[in-house]
Structure formats: structure tokens, C-alpha cells
Protein backbone atom coordinates (compact mmCIF):
# COMPACT_ATOMS: atom_id res chain seq x y z
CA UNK A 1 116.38 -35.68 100.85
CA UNK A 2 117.61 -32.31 99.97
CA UNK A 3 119.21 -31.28 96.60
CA UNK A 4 121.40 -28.48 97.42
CA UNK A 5 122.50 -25.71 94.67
CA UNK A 6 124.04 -22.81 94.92
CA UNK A 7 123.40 -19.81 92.37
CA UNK A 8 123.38 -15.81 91.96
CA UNK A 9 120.89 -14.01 91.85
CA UNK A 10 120.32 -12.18 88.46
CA UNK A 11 117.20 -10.61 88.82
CA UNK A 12 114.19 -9.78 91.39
CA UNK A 13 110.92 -10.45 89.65
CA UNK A 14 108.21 -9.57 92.10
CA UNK A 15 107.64 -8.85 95.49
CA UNK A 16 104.17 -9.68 97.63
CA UNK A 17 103.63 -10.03 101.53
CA UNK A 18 106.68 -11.53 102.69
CA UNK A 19 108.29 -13.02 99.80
CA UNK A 20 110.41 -12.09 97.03
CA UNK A 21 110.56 -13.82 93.42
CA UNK A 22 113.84 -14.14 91.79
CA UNK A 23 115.48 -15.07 88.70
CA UNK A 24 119.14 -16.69 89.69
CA UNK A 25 121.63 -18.52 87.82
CA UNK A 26 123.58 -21.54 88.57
CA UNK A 27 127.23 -21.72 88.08
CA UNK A 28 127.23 -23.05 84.53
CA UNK A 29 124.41 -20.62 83.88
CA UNK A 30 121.12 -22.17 84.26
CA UNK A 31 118.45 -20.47 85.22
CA UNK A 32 116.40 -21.30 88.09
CA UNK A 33 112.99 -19.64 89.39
CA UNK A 34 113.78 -19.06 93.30
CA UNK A 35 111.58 -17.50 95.96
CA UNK A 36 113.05 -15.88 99.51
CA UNK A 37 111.26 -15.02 102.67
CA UNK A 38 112.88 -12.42 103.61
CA UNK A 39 111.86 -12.31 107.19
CA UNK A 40 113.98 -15.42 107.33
CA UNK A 41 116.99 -14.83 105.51
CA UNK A 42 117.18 -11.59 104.34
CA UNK A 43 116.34 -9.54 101.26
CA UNK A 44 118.08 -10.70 97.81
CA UNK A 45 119.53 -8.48 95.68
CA UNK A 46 121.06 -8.98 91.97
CA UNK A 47 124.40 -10.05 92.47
CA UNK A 48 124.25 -12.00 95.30
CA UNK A 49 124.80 -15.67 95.79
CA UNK A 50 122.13 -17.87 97.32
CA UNK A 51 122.04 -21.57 98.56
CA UNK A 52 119.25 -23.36 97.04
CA UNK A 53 117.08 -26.46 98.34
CA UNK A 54 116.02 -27.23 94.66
CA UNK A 55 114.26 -30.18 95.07
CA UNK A 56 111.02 -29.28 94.56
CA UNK A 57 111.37 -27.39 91.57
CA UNK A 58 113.86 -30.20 89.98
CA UNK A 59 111.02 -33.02 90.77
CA UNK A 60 108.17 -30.34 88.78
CA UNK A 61 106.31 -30.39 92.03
CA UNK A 62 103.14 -27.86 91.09
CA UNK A 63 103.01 -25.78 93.96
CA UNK A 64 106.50 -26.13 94.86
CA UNK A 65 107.70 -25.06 91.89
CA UNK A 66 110.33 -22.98 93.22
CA UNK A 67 113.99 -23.54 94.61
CA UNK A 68 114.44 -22.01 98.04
CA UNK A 69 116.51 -19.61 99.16
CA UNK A 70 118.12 -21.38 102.47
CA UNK A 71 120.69 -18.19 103.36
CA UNK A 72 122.47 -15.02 101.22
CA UNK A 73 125.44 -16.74 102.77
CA UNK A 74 127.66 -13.88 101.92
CA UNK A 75 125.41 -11.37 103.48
CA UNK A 76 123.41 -12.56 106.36
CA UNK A 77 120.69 -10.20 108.21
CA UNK A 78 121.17 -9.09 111.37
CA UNK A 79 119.84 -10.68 114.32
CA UNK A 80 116.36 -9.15 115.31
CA UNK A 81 116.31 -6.88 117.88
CA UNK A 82 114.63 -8.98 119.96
CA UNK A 83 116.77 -11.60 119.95
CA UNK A 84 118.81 -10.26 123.58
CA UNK A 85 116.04 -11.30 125.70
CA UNK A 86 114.19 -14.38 123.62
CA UNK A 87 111.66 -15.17 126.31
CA UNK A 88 110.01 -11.38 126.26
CA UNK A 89 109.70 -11.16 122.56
CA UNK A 90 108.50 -14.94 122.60
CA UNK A 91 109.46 -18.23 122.39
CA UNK A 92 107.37 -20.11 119.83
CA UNK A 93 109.41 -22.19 117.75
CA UNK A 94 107.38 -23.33 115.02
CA UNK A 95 109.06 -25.85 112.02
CA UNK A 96 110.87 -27.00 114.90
CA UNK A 97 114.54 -28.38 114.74
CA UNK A 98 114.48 -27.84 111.12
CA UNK A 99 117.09 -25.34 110.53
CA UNK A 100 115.06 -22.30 109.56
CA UNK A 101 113.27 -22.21 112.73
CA UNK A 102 111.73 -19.62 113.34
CA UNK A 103 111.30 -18.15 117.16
CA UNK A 104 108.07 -16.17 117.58
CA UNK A 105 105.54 -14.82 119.91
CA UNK A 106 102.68 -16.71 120.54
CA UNK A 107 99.12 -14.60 120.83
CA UNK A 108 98.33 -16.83 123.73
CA UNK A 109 101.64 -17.09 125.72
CA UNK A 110 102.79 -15.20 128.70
CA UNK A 111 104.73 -12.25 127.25
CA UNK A 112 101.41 -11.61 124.34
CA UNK A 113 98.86 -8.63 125.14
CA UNK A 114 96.36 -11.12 125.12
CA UNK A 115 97.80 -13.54 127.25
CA UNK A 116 95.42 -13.23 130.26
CA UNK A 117 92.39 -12.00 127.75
CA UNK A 118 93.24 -16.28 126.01
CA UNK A 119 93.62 -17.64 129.68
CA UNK A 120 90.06 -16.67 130.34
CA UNK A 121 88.61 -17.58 126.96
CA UNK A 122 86.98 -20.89 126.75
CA UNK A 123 84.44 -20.48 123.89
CA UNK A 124 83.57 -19.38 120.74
CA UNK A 125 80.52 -17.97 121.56
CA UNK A 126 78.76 -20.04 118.74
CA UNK A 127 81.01 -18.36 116.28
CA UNK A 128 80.48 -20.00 112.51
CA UNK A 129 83.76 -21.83 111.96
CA UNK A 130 84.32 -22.88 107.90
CA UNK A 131 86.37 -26.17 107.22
CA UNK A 132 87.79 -27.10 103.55
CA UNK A 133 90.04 -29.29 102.60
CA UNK A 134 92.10 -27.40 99.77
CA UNK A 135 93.69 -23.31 100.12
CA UNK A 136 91.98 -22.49 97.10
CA UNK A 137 88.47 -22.94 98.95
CA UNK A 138 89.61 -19.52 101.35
CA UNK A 139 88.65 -16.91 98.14
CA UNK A 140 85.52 -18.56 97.32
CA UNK A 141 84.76 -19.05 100.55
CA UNK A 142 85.18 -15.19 101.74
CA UNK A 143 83.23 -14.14 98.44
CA UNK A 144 80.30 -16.30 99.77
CA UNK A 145 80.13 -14.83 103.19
CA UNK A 146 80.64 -10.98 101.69
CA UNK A 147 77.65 -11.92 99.14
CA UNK A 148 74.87 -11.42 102.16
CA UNK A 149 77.09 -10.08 105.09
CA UNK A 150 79.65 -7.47 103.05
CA UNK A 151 80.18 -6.00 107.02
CA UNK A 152 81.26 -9.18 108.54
CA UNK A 153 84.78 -9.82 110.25
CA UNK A 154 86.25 -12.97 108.72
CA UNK A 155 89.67 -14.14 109.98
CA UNK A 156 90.95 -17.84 108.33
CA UNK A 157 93.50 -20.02 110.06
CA UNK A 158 96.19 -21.29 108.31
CA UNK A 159 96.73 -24.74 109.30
CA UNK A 160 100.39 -26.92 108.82
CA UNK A 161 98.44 -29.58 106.06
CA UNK A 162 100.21 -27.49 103.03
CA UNK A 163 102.80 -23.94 103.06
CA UNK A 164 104.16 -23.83 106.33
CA UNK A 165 104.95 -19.79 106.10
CA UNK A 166 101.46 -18.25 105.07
CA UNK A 167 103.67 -15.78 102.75
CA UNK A 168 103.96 -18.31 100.58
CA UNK A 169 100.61 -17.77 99.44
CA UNK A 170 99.69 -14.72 97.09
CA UNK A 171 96.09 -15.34 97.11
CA UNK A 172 96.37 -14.06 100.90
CA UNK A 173 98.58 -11.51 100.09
CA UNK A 174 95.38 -10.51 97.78
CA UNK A 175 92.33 -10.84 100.33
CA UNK A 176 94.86 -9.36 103.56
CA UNK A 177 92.39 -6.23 103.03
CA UNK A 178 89.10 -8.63 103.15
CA UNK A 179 89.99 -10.39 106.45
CA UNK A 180 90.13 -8.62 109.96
CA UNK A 181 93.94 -11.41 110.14
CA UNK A 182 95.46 -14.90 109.39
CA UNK A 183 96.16 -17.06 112.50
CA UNK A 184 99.00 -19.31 111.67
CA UNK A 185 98.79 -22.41 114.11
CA UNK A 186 100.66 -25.36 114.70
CA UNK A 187 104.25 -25.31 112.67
CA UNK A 188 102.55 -23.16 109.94
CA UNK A 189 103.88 -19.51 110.61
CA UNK A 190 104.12 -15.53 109.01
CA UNK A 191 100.52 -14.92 109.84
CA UNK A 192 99.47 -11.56 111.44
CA UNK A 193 99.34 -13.97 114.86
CA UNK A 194 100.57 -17.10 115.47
CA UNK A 195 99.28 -19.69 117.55
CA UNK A 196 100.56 -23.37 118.68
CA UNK A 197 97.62 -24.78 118.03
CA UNK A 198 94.14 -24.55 116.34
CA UNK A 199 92.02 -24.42 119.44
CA UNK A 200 94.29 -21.45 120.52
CA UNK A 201 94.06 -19.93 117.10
CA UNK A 202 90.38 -20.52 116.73
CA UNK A 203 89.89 -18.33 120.50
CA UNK A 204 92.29 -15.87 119.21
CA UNK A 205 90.74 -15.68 116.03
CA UNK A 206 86.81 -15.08 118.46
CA UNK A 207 88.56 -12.54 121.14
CA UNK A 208 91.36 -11.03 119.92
CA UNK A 209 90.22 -10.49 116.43
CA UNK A 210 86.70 -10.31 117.03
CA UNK A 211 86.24 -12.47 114.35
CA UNK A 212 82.43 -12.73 113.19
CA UNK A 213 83.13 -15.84 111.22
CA UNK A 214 86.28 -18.09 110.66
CA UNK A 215 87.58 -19.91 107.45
CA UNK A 216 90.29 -22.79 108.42
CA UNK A 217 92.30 -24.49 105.50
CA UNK A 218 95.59 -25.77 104.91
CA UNK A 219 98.30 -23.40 102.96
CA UNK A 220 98.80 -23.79 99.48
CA UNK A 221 100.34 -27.43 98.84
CA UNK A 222 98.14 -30.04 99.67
CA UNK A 223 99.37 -33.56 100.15
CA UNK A 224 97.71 -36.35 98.69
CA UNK A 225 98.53 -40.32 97.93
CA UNK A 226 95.71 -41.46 96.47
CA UNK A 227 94.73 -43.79 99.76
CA UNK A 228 91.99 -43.40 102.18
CA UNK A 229 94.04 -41.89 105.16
CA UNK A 230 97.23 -40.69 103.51
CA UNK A 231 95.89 -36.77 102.36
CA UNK A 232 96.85 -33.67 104.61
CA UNK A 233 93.11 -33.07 104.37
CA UNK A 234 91.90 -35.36 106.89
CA UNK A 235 92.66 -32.50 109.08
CA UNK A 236 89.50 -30.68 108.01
CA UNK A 237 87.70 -33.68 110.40
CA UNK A 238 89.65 -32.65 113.63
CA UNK A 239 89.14 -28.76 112.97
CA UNK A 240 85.50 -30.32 113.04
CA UNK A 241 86.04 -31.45 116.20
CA UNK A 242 88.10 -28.34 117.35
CA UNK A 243 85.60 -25.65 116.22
CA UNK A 244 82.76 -28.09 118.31
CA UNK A 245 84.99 -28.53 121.28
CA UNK A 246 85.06 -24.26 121.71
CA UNK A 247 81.33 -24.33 121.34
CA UNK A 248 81.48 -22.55 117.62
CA UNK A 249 79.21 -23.99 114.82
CA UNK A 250 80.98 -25.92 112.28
CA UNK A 251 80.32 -25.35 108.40
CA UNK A 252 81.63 -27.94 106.15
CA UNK A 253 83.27 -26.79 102.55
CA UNK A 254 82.90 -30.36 100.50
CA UNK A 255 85.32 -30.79 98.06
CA UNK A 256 82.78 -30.68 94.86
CA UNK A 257 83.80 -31.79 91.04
CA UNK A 258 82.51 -32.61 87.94
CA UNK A 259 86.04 -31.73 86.50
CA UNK A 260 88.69 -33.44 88.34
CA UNK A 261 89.94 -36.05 85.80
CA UNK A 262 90.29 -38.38 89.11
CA UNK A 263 87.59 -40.62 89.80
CA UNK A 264 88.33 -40.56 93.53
CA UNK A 265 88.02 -36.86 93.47
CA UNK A 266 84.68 -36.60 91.28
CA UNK A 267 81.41 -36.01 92.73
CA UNK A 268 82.19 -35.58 96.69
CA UNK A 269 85.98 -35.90 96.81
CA UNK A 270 86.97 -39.15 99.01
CA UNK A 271 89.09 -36.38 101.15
CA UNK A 272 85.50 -34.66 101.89
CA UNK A 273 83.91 -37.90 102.77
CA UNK A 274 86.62 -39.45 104.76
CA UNK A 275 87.62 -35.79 107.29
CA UNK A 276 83.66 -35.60 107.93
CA UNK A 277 81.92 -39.14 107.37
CA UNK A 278 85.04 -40.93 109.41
CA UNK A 279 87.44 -38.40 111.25
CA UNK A 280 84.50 -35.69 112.61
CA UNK A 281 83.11 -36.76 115.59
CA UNK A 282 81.04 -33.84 116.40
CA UNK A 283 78.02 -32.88 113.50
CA UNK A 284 78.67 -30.56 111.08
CA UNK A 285 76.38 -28.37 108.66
CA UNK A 286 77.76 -29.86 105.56
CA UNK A 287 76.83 -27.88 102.41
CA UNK A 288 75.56 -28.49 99.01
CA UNK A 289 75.05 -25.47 96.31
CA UNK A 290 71.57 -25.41 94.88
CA UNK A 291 70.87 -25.71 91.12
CA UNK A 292 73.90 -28.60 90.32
CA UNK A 293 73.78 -30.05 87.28
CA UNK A 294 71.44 -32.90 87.83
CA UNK A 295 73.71 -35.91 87.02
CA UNK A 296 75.87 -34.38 89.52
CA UNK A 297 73.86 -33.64 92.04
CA UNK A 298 72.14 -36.89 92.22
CA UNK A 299 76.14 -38.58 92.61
CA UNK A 300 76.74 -35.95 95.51
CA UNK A 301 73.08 -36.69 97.21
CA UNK A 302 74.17 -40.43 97.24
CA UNK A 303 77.89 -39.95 98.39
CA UNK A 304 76.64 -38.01 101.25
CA UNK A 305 73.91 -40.22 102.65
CA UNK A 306 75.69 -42.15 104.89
CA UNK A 307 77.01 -39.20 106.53
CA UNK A 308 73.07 -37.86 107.01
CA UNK A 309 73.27 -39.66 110.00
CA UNK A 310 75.99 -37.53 112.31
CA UNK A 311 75.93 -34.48 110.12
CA UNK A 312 72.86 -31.93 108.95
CA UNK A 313 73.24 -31.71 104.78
CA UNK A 314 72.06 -28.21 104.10
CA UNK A 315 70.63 -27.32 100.43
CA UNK A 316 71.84 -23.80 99.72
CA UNK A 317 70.49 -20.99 97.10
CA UNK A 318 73.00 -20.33 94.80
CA UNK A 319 71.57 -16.89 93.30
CA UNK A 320 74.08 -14.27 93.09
CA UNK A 321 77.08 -16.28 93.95
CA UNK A 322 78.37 -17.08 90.41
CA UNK A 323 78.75 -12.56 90.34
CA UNK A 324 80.16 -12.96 93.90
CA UNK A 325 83.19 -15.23 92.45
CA UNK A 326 83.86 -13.52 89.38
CA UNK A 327 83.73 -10.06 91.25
CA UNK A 328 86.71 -11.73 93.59
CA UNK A 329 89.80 -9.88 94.82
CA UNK A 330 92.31 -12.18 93.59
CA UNK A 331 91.93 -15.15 91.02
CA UNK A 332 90.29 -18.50 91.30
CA UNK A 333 92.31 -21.36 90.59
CA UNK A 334 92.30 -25.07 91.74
CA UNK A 335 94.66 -27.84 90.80
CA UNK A 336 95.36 -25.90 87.67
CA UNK A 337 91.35 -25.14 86.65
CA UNK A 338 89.74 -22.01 86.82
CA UNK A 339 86.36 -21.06 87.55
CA UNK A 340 84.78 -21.55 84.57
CA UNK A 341 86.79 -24.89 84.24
CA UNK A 342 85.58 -26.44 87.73
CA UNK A 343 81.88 -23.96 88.44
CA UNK A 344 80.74 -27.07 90.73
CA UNK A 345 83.94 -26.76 93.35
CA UNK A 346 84.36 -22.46 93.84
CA UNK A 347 80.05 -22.70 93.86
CA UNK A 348 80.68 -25.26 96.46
CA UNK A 349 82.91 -22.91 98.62
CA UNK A 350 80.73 -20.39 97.93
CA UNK A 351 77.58 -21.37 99.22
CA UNK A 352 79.19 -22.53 102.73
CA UNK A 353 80.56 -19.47 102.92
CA UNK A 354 76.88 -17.96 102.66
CA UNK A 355 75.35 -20.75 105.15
CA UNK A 356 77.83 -19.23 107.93
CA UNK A 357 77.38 -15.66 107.10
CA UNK A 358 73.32 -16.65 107.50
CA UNK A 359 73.80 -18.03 110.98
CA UNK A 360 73.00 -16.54 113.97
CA UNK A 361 75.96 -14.45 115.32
């Protein structure tokens, strides 16, 4: 289950919010690619030795493609200064029993500021909610809603389908100054407030950061087995449900391609069609980008209508969204393809991005 290595580090290659990069060495001198979080075991310097969970990295997992640093074993951090009196500082344990649990304070539990500001809260106040399936939706997403509404407060949820620690991901650590915060809910964690689950995060995400719109996805790592159910991205139906629940107004992202080499994932992605034509319950605004090509638009009219019938399928101008994306903070990339290489899935993002930022606030 876990391939253990030990190594030293021989070099620091880059630094972004909350992780650090490294070059290390094994003991017969291979090189490895690493990556530390420091806020969990300290911050690596050249020189020092490091135990590894390599398995990722040795099984040329994509997004993985790192080994861990589990602990500087010779030089371990302090405890936090919090740690005294657990309860006051919180007592959120999220990737629980694992053994880099980490012990935080929850934005909605009794020693927060907000506590008693979350224990009145009960809706979102019709507050535009974006699902998608895949982290690389979130920049695409954010350009569309900053295309018409360049004012608006967006916040986006980091859910547990992918990265568990939301430093993982340096396309946050690139928009952090285009969202008002990341909510990290359920055993995803390392956002600017955490949350145990995603109708807690969503309120905190309304009334504590005043959120005008909200953008929920997975972290960076998406699970998929090629079978109807077995995809982290059947998630994207409950948040439906969620974001309904709270009285917000759901805006479906569908996974769009006329790139993916996968059949299953060409035209309206089977993950799209199964989280909103079999796991929503509640009706969605599910968006399509104006001006597809036409072969492709004609496949995604068909996929989607069966799901006509429980969800509204919006038709979306597309005009100025292609400069939106290529004007965007940090660079577009999904599965490997860029923006030129996949228009049909960032235009996709896009445009729901733009049908929130249109709705009534």
C-alpha cells in the first residue's frame, strides 16, 4: 500500500502557498522529485533527510507525480502553539486516523468567531452555487464570472473527490488574489477556512465570506475507473443537492470535449451525465456555450435530452469569453491539453461561470 523511501534532500526548487518542491536523492543516488507541506512537517532544507511515500510517483501517477515528504525525521517542527489547550484552537480532525492528521479549527464550531453567526445561518440567500466535475474547471470558471461581473466576490470550495490539502494545488495558489477564500470541507484541508462539511462550507462561504457567487470542485487528482459510478465526480450531483437544500441556485459546469481521446468522455462526459441526470435530485441550470462546432453541438443537444426533464439547459453567448480565458491569472490545462487543445471544455466552464454572474444576486 505504501512504498516507503528514504532520501536527502539536495535541493529546494520552488516554493508556492503551502508547499515546497524539492530535488532529493536516494541512498544510491537517484533522484527523486518530492513535494513537502510544510505546515505539516516542517520546512526542508538541503541536507536533510526525508521519509518518502513514493508510490505515486514510482506508479507515473499524473497528478501525483511526486514522492511525499512523510517527516524531516531528524528535525521535527515544534508543536504549534496551540497545541496546550486543543479544544480552544479547535478540534477538527480532517484525513482522520491517517497519520498526518491534521487538528484544525472549524469556521462553524464552538471556539470559531463565527460560530453563533453559522448557528443562525440556514440559507444561501439564493446565492449562485457553480458545480464541475474536474479542478481545472475553477480558472475558467472564475474568468467567466469576472467577464460581466469583474466586482463580484467568488469563494470555491474545495471538496475531498481529488488533493486532500488545497496547497497542493498551484493554480489556487495563482487565483488566491481573485477569490474573497477557499473553504476546504470534508477531509480536504489548508484552505483559508475549513469546514466538516459542504453544507457548512457552502453557509460559510454566503456569511462569513460574503461570497456573491460560489465555485465547488474537487482538488487536483480526480479519480476515475472507467464505470458508471466509480469517478470521484459523482459528487458534483450531491453538491447539487447541497447548494438546493441551503436555498442557493445551482449552476452546472458539464464536462464538454471534442478532444478527449475517450469515447466515454467525448461530447457530454458520462461523469457530467451521471452527477446531474442520475445523482441530482434537485434541478439545476445546466449550461451549454453558444457557437459549438456544429457536429458537436448536435452530440451534446442529444446527450442532454433526457436530463431536460429535471434540469433547465441554458444556451449561453459565448462573445468575449475566448479573451476572458486567455487573459487568465494562471494557466489552463486539463488532463494534459491546453486551451487551444480542448476550446470546447475551458468555453464550457466559462460560460457557466457567466450564467451565475448574470443571476439575480
Amino acid at each position: 500500500m505504501v512504498r516507503w523511501r528514504t532520501a536527502t534532500v539536495t535541493a529546494v526548487r520552488r516554493r508556492w502557498s503551502g508547499a515546497t518542491e524539492l530535488d532529493v536523492a536516494l541512498p544510491d543516488g537517484t533522484p527523486m522529485r518530492a513535494l513537502a507541506y510544510p505546515a505539516l512537517v516542517g520546512d526542508p532544507e538541503p541536507g536533510d533527510r526525508v521519509l518518502l511515500n513514493a508510490g505515486a510517483l514510482l506508479m507515473g501517477l499524473g497528478t501525483g507525480g511526486y514522492a511525499l515528504v512523510v517527516a524531516l525525521p531528524d528535525r521535527l517542527p515544534p508543536d504549534p502553539p496551540q497545541a496546550v489547550d486543543t479544544r480552544a484552537a479547535g478540534h477538527l480532525v480532517k484525513a482522520r486516523y491517517t497519520p498526518l492528521q491534521p487538528i484544525l479549527l472549524g469556521v462553524d464550531e464552538e471556539a470559531s468567531p463565527h460560530h453563533e453567526l453559522l448557528a443562525a445561518a440556514e440559507s444561501l440567500d439564493g446565492m449562485p452555487v457553480v458545480t464541475a466535475d474536474l479542478h481545472s474547471a475553477l480558472p475558467a470558471i472564475l474568468a467567466g464570472i469576472h467577464a460581466d461581473a469583474p466586482d463580484a466576490r467568488v469563494a470555491y470550495l474545495l471538496t475531498d473527490g481529488g488533493a486532500l490539502p488545497a496547497w497542493f494545488s498551484r493554480t489556487l495558489a495563482g487565483l488566491a488574489d481573485h477569490l474573497v477564500g477557499t473553504v476546504s470541507v470534508g477531509q480536504a484541508f489548508g484552505g483559508d477556512l475549513e469546514a466538516s462539511t459542504l453544507h457548512s462550507g457552502l453557509l460559510a462561504a454566503r456569511h462569513v465570506l460574503r461570497a456573491d457567487v460560489a465555485i465547488v470542485a474537487q482538488g487536483p487528482g480526480n479519480l476515475g475507473t472507467g464505470t458508471r459510478w466509480g469517478f470521484s465526480g459523482v459528487a458534483v450531483g450531491e453538491a447539487v443537492n447541497a447548494v438546493a437544500t441551503l436555498g442557493g441556485r445551482p449552476v452546472g459546469s458539464l464536462r464538454i470535449s471534442a478532444a478527449d481521446p475517450r469515447p466515454r468522455h467525448r461530447g457530454v462526459s458520462h461523469h457530467s451525465l451521471t452527477a446531474y441526470g442520475r445523482v441530482a435530485l434537485a434541478p439545476a441550470d445546466l449550461v451549454v456555450p453558444d457557437g459549438l462546432d456544429p457536429a458537436l453541438a448536435t452530440e451534446v443537444g442529444a446527450a442532454l435530452t433526457p436530463l431536460a426533464g429535471r434540469h433547465r439547459i441554458v444556451t449561453v453567448p459565448t462573445d468575449g469569453l475566448d479573451a476572458a480565458l486567455r487573459a487568465a491569472p494562471v494557466a489552463l490545462s486539463t488532463m494534459g491539453r491546453g486551451l487551444d487543445a480542448d476550446h470546447a471544455y475551458f468555453l464550457a466552464a466559462a460560460a457557466a461561470g457567466r450564467h451565475a454572474a448574470r443571476l439575480p444576486r
